[in-house]
PDB file of N, CA and C in Angstrom:
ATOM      1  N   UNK A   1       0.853  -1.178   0.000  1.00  0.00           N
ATOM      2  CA  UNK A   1       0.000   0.000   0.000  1.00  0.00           C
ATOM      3  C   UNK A   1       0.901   1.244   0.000  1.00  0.00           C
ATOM      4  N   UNK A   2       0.659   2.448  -0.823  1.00  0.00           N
ATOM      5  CA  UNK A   2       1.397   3.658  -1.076  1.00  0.00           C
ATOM      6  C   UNK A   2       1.725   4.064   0.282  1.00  0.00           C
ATOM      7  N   UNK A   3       2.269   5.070   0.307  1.00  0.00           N
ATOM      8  CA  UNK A   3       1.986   6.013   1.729  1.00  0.00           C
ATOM      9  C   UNK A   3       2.034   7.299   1.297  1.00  0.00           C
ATOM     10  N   UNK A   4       1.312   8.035   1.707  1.00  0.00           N
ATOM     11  CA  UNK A   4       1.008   9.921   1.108  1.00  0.00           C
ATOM     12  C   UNK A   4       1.635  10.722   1.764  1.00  0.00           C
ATOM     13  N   UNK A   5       2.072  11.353   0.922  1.00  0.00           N
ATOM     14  CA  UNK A   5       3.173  12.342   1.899  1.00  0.00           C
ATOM     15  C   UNK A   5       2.280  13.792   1.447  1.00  0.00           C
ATOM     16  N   UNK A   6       1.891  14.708   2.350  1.00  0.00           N
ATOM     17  CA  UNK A   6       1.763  16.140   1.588  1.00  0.00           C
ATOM     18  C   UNK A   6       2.794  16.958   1.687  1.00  0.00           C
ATOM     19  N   UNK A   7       3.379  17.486   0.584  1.00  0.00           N
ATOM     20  CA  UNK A   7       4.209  18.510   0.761  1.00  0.00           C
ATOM     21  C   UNK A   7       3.312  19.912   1.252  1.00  0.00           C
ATOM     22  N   UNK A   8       4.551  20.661   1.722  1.00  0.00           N
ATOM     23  CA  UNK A   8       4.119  22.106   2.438  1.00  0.00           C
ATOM     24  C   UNK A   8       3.489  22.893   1.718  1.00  0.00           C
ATOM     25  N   UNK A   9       3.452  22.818   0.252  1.00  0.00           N
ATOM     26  CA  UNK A   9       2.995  23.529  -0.931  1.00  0.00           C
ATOM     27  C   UNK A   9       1.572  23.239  -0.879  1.00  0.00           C
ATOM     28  N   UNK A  10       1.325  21.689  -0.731  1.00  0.00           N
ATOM     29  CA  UNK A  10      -0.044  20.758  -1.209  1.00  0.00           C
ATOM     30  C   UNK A  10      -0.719  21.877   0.322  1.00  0.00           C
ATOM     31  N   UNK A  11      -0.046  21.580   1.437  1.00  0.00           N
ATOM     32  CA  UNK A  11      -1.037  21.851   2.586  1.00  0.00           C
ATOM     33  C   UNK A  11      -1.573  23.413   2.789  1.00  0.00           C
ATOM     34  N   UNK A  12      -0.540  24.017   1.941  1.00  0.00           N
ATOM     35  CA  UNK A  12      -0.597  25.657   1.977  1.00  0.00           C
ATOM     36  C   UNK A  12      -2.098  25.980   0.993  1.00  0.00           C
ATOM     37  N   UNK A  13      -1.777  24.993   0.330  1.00  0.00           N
ATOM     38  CA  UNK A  13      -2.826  25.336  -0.696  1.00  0.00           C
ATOM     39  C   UNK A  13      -4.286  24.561  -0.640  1.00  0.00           C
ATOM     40  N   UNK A  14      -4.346  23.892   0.281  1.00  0.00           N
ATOM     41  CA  UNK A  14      -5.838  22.733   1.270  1.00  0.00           C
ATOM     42  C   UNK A  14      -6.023  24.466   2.041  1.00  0.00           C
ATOM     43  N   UNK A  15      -5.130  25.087   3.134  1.00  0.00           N
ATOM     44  CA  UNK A  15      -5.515  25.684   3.900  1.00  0.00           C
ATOM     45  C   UNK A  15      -6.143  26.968   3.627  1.00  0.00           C
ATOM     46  N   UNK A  16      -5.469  27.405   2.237  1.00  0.00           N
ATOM     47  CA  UNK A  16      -5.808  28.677   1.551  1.00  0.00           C
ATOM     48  C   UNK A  16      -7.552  28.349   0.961  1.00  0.00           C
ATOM     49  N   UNK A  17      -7.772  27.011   0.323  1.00  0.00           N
ATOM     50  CA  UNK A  17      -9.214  26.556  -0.365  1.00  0.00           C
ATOM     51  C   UNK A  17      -9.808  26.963   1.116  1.00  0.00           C
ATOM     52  N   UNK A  18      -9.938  26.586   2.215  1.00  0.00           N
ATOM     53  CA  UNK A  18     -10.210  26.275   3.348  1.00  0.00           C
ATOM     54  C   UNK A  18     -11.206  27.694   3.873  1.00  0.00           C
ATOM     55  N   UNK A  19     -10.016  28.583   3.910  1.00  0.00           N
ATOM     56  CA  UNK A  19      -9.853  29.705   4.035  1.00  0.00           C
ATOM     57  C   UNK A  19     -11.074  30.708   2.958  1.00  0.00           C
ATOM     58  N   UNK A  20     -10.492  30.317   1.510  1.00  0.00           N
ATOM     59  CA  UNK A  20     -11.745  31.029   1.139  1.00  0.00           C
ATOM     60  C   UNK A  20     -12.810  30.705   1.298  1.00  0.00           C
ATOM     61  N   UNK A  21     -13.496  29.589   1.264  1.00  0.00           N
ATOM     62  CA  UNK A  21     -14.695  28.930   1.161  1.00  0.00           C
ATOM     63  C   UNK A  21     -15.432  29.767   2.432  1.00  0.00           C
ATOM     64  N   UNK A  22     -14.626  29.541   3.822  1.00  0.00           N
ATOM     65  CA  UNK A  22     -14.861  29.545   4.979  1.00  0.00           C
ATOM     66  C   UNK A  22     -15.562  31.148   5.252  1.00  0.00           C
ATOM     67  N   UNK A  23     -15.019  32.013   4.272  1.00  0.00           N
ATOM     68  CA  UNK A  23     -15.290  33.092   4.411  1.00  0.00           C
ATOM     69  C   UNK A  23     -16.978  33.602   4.737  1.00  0.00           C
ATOM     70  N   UNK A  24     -17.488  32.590   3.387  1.00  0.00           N
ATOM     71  CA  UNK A  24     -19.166  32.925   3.153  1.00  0.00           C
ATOM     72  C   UNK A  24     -19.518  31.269   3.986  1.00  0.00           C
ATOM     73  N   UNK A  25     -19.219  30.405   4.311  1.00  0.00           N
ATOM     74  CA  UNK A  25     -19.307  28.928   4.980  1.00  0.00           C
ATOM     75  C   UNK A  25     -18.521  28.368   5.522  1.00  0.00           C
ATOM     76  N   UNK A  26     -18.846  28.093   6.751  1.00  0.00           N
ATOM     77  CA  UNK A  26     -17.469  27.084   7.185  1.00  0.00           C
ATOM     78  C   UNK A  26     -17.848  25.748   7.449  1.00  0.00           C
ATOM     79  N   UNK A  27     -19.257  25.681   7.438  1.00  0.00           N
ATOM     80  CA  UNK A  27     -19.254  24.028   6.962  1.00  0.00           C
ATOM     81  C   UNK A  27     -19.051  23.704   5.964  1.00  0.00           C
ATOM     82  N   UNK A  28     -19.344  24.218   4.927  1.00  0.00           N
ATOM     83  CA  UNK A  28     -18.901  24.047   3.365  1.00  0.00           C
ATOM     84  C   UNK A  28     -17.257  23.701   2.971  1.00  0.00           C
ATOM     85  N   UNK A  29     -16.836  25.156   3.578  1.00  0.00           N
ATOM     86  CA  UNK A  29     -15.256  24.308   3.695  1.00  0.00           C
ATOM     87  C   UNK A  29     -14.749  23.370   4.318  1.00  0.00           C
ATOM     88  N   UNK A  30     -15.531  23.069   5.281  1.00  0.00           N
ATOM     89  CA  UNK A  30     -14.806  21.712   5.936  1.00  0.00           C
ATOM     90  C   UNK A  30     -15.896  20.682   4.985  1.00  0.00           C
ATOM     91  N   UNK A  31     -16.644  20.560   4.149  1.00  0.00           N
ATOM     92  CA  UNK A  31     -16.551  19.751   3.476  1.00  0.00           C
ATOM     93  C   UNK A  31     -16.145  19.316   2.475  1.00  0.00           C
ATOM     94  N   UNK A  32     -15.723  20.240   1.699  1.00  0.00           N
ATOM     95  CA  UNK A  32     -14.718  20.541   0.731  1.00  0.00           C
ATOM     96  C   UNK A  32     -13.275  19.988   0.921  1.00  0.00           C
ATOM     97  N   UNK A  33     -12.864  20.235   1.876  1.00  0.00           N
ATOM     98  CA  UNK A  33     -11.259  19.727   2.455  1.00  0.00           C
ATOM     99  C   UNK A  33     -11.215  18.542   2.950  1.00  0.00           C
ATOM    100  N   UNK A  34     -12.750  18.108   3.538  1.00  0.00           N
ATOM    101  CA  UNK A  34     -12.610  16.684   3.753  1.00  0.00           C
ATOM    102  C   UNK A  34     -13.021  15.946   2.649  1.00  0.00           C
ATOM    103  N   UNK A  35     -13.702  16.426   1.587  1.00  0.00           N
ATOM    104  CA  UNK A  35     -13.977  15.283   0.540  1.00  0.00           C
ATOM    105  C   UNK A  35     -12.570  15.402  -0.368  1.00  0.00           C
ATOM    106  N   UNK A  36     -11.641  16.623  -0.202  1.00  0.00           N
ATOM    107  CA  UNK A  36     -10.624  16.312  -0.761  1.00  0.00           C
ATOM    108  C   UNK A  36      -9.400  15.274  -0.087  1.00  0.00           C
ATOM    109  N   UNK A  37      -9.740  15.599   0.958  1.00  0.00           N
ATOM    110  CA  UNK A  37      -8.861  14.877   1.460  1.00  0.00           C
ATOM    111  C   UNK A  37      -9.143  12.926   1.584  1.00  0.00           C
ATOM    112  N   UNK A  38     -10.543  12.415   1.824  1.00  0.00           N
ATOM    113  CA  UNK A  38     -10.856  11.406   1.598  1.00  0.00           C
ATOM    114  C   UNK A  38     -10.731  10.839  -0.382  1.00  0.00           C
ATOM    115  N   UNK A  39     -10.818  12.191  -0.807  1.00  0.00           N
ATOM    116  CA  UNK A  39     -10.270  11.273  -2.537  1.00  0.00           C
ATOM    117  C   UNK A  39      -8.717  11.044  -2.293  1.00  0.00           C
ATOM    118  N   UNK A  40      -7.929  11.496  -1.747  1.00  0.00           N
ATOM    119  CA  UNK A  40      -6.888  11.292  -1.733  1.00  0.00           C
ATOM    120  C   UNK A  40      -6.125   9.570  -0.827  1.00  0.00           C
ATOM    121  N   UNK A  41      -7.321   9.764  -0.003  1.00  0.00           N
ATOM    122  CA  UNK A  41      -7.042   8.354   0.585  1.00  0.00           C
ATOM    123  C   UNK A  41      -6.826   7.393  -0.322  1.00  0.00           C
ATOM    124  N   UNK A  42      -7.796   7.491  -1.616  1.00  0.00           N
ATOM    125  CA  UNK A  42      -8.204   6.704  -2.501  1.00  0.00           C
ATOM    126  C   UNK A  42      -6.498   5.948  -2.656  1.00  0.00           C
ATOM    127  N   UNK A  43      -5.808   7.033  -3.044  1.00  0.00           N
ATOM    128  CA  UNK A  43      -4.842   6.585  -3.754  1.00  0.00           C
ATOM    129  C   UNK A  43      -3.611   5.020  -2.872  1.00  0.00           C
ATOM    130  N   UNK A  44      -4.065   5.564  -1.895  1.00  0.00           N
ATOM    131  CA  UNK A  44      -2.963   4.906  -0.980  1.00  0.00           C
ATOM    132  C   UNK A  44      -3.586   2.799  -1.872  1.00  0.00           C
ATOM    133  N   UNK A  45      -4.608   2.697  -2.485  1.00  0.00           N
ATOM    134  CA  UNK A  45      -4.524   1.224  -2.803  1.00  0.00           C
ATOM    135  C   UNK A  45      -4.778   1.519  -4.246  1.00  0.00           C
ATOM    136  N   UNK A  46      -5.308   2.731  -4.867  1.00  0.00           N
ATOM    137  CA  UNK A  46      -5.397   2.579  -6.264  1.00  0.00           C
ATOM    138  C   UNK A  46      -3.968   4.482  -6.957  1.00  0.00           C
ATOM    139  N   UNK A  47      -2.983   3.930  -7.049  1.00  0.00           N
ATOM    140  CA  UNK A  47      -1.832   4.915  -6.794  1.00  0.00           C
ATOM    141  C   UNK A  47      -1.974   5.508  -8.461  1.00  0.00           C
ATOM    142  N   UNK A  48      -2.779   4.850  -9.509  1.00  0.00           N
ATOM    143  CA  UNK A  48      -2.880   5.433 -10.695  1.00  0.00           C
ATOM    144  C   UNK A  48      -4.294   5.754 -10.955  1.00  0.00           C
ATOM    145  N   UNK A  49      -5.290   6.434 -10.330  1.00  0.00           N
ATOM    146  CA  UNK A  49      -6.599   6.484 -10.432  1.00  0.00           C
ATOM    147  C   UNK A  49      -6.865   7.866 -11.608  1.00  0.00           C
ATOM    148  N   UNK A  50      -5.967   8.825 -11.174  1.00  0.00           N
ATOM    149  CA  UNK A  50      -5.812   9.698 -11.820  1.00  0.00           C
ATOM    150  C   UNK A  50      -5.325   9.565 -13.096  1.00  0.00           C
ATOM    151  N   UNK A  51      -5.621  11.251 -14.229  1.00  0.00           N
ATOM    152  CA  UNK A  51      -4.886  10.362 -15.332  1.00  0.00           C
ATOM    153  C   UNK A  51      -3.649  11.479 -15.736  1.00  0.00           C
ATOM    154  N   UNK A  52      -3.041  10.616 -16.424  1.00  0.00           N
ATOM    155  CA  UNK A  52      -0.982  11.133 -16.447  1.00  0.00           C
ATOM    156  C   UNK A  52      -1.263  12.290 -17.153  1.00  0.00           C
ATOM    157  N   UNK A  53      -0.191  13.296 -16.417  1.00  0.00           N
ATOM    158  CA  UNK A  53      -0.121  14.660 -16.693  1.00  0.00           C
ATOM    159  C   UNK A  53       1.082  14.796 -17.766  1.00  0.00           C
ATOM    160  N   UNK A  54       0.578  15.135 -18.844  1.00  0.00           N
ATOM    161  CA  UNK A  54       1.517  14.742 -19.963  1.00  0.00           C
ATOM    162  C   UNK A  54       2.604  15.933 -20.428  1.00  0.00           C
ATOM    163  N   UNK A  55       2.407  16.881 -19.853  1.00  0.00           N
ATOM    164  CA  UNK A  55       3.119  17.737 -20.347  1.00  0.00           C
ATOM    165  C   UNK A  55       4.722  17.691 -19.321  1.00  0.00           C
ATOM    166  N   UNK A  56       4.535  16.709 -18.444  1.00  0.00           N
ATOM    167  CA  UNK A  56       5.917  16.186 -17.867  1.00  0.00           C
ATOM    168  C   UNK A  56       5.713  14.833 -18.263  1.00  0.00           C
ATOM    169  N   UNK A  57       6.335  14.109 -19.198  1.00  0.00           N
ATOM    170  CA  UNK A  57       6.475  12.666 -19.501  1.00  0.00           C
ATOM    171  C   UNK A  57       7.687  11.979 -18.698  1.00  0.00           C
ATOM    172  N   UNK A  58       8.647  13.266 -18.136  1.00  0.00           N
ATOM    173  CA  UNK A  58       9.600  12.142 -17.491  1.00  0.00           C
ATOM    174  C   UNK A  58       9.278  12.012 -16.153  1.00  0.00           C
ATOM    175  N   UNK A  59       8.966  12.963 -15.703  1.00  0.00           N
ATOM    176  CA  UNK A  59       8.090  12.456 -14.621  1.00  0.00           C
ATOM    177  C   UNK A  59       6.369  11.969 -13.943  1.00  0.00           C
ATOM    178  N   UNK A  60       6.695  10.742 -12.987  1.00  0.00           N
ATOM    179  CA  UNK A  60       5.059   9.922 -12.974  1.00  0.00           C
ATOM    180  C   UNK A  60       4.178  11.365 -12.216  1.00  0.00           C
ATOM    181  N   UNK A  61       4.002  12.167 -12.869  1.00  0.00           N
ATOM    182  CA  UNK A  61       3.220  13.110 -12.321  1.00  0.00           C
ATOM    183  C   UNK A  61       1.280  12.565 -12.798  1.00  0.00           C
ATOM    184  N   UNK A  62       0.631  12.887 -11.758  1.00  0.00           N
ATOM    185  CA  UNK A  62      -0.626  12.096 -11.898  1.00  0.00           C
ATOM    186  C   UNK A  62      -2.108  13.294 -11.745  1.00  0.00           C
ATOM    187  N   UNK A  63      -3.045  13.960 -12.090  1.00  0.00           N
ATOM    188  CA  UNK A  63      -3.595  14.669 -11.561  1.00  0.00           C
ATOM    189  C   UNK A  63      -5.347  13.625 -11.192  1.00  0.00           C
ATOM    190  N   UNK A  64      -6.113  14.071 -10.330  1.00  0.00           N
ATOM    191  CA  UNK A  64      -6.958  13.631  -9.658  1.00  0.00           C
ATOM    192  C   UNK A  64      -7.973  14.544  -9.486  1.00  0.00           C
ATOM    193  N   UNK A  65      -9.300  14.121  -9.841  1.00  0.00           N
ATOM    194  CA  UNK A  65     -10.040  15.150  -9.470  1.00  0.00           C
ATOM    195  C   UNK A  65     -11.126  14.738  -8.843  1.00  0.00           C
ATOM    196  N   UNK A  66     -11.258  16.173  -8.159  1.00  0.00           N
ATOM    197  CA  UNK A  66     -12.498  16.296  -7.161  1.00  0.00           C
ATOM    198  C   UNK A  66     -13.527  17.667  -6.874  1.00  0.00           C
ATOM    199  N   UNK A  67     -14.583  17.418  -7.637  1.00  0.00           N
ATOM    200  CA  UNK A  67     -15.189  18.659  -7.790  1.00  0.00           C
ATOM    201  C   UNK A  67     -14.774  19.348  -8.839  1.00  0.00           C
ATOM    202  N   UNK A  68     -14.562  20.815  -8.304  1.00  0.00           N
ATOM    203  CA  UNK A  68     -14.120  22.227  -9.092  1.00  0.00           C
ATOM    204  C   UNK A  68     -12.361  21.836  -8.759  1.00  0.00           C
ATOM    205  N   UNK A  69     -11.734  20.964  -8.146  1.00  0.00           N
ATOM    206  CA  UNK A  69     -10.271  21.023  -7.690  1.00  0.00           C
ATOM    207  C   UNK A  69      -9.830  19.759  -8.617  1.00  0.00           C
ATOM    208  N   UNK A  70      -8.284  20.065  -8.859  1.00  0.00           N
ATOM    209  CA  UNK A  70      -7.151  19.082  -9.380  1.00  0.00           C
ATOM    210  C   UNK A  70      -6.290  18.688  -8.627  1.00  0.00           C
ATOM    211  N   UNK A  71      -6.350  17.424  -7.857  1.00  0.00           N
ATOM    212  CA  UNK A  71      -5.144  17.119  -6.984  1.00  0.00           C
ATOM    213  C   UNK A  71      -4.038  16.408  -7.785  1.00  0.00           C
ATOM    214  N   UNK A  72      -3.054  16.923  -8.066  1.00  0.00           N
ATOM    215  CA  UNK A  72      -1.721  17.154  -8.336  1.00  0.00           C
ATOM    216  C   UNK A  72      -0.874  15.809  -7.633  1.00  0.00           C
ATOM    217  N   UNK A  73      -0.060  14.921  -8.141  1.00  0.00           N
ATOM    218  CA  UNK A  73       0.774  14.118  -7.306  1.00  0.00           C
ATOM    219  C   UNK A  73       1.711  13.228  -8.040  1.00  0.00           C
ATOM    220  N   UNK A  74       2.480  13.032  -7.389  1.00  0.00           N
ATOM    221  CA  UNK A  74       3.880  12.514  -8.076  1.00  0.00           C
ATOM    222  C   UNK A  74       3.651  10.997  -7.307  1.00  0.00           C
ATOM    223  N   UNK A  75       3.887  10.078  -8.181  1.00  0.00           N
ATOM    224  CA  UNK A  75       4.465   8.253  -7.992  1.00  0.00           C
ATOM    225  C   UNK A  75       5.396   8.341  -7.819  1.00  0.00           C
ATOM    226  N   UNK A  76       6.126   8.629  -6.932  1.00  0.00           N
ATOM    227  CA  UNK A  76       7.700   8.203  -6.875  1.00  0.00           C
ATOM    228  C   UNK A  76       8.066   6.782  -6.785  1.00  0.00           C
ATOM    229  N   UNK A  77       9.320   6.696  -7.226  1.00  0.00           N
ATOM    230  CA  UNK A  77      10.069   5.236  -7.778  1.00  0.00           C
ATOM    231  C   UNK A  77       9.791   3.735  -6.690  1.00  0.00           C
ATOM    232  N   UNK A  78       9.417   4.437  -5.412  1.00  0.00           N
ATOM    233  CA  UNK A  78       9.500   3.722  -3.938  1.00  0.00           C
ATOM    234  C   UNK A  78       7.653   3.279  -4.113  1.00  0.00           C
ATOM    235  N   UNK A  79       7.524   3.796  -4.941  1.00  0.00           N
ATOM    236  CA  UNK A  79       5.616   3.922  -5.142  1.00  0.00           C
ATOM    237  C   UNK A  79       4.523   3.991  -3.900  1.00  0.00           C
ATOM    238  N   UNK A  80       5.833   5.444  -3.361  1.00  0.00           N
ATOM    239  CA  UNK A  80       4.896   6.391  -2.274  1.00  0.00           C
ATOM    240  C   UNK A  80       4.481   7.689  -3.090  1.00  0.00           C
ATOM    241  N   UNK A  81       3.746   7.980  -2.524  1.00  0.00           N
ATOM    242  CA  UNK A  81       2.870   9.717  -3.378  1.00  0.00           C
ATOM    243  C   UNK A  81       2.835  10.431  -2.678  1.00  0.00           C
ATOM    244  N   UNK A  82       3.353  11.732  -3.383  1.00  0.00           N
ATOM    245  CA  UNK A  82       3.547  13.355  -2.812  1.00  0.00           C
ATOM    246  C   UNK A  82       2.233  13.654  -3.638  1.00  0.00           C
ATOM    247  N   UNK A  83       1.606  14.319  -2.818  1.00  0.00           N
ATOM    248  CA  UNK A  83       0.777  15.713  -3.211  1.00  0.00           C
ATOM    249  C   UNK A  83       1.515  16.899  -3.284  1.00  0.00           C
ATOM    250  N   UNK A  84       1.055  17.386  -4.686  1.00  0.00           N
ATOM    251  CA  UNK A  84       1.842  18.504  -5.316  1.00  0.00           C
ATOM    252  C   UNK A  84       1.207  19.534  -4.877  1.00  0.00           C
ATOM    253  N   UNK A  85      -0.028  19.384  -4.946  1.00  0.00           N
ATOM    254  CA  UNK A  85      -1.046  20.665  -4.947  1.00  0.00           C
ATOM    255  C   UNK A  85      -2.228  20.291  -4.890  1.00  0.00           C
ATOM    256  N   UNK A  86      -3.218  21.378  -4.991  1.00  0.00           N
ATOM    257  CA  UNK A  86      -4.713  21.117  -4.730  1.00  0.00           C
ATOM    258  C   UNK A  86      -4.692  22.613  -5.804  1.00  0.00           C
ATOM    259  N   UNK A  87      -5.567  22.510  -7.368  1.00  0.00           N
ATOM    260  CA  UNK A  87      -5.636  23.407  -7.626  1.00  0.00           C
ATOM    261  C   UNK A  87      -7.294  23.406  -7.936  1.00  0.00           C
ATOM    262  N   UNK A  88      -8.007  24.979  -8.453  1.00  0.00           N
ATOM    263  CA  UNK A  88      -9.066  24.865  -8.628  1.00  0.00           C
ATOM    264  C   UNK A  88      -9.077  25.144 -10.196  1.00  0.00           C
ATOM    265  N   UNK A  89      -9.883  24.231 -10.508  1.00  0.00           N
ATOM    266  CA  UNK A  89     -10.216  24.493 -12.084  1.00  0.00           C
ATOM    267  C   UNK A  89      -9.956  25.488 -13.338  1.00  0.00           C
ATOM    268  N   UNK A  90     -10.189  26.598 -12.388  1.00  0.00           N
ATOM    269  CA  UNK A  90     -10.496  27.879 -12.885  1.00  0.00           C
ATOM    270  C   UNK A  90      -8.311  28.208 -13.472  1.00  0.00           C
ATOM    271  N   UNK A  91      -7.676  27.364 -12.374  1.00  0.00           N
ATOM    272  CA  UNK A  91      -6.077  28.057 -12.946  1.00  0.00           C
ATOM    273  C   UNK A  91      -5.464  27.307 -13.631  1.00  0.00           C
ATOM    274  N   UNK A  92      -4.285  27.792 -14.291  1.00  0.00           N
ATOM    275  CA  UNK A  92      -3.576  27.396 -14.723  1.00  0.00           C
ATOM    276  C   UNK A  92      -2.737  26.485 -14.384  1.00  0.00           C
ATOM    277  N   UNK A  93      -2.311  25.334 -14.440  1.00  0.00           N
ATOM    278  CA  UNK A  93      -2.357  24.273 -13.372  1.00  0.00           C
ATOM    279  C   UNK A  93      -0.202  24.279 -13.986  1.00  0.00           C
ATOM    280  N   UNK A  94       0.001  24.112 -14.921  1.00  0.00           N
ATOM    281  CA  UNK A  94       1.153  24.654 -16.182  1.00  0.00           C
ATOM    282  C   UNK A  94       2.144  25.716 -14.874  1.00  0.00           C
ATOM    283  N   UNK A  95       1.394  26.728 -14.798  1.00  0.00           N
ATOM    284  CA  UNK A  95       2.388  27.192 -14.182  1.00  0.00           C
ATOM    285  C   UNK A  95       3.123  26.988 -12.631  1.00  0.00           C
ATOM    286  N   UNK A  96       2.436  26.258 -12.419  1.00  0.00           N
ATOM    287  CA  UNK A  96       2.645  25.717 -11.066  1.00  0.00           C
ATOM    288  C   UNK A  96       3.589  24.319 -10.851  1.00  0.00           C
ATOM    289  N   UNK A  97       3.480  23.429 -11.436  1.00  0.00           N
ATOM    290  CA  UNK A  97       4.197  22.124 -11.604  1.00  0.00           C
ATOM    291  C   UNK A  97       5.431  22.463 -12.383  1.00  0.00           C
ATOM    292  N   UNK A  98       6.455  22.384 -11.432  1.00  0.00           N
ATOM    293  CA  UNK A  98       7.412  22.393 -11.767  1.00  0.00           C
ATOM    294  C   UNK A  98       7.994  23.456 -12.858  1.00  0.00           C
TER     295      UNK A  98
END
């Protein structure tokens, strides 16, 4: 079974979604962050659910979605997974990865 690592980037950017939502709802955002965060569980037994982010071919970069958001994540060689990010639909996802 994988094991998920979030990088500081992935969590900055859960806390910032968090944050806006919370503004006009804060149950809303905590459901939002928890249904993101339960798709992410997903991965720990299905580590390719997502589909390959092609504009890096050398790296197993994977994106995942949930809702209006793109969860972002790397297969590393050990076939544990980093979360890259949590982006929302609306951005440019290109300028951010790497």
């Amino acid at each position: 079974m994988a094991r998920i690592n979030w990088t500081a980037e992935a969590e900055r950017w859960l806390k910032d979604i968090y944050d806006y939502i919370a503004e006009d709802n804060q149950d809303a955002a905590g459901r939002v962050v928890e249904g993101i965060y339960d798709r992410v569980q997903l991965l720990q037994q299905f580590p390719e659910l997502g589909h390959k982010y092609d504009r890096k071919p050398d790296h197993n970069i994977r994106i995942l979605l949930y809702g209006h958001y793109r969860i972002a994540y790397l297969i590393k060689p050990d076939s544990n997974i980093d979360i890259l990010g949590i982006f929302h639909s609306a951005l440019e996802i290109d300028r951010y990865l790497f």
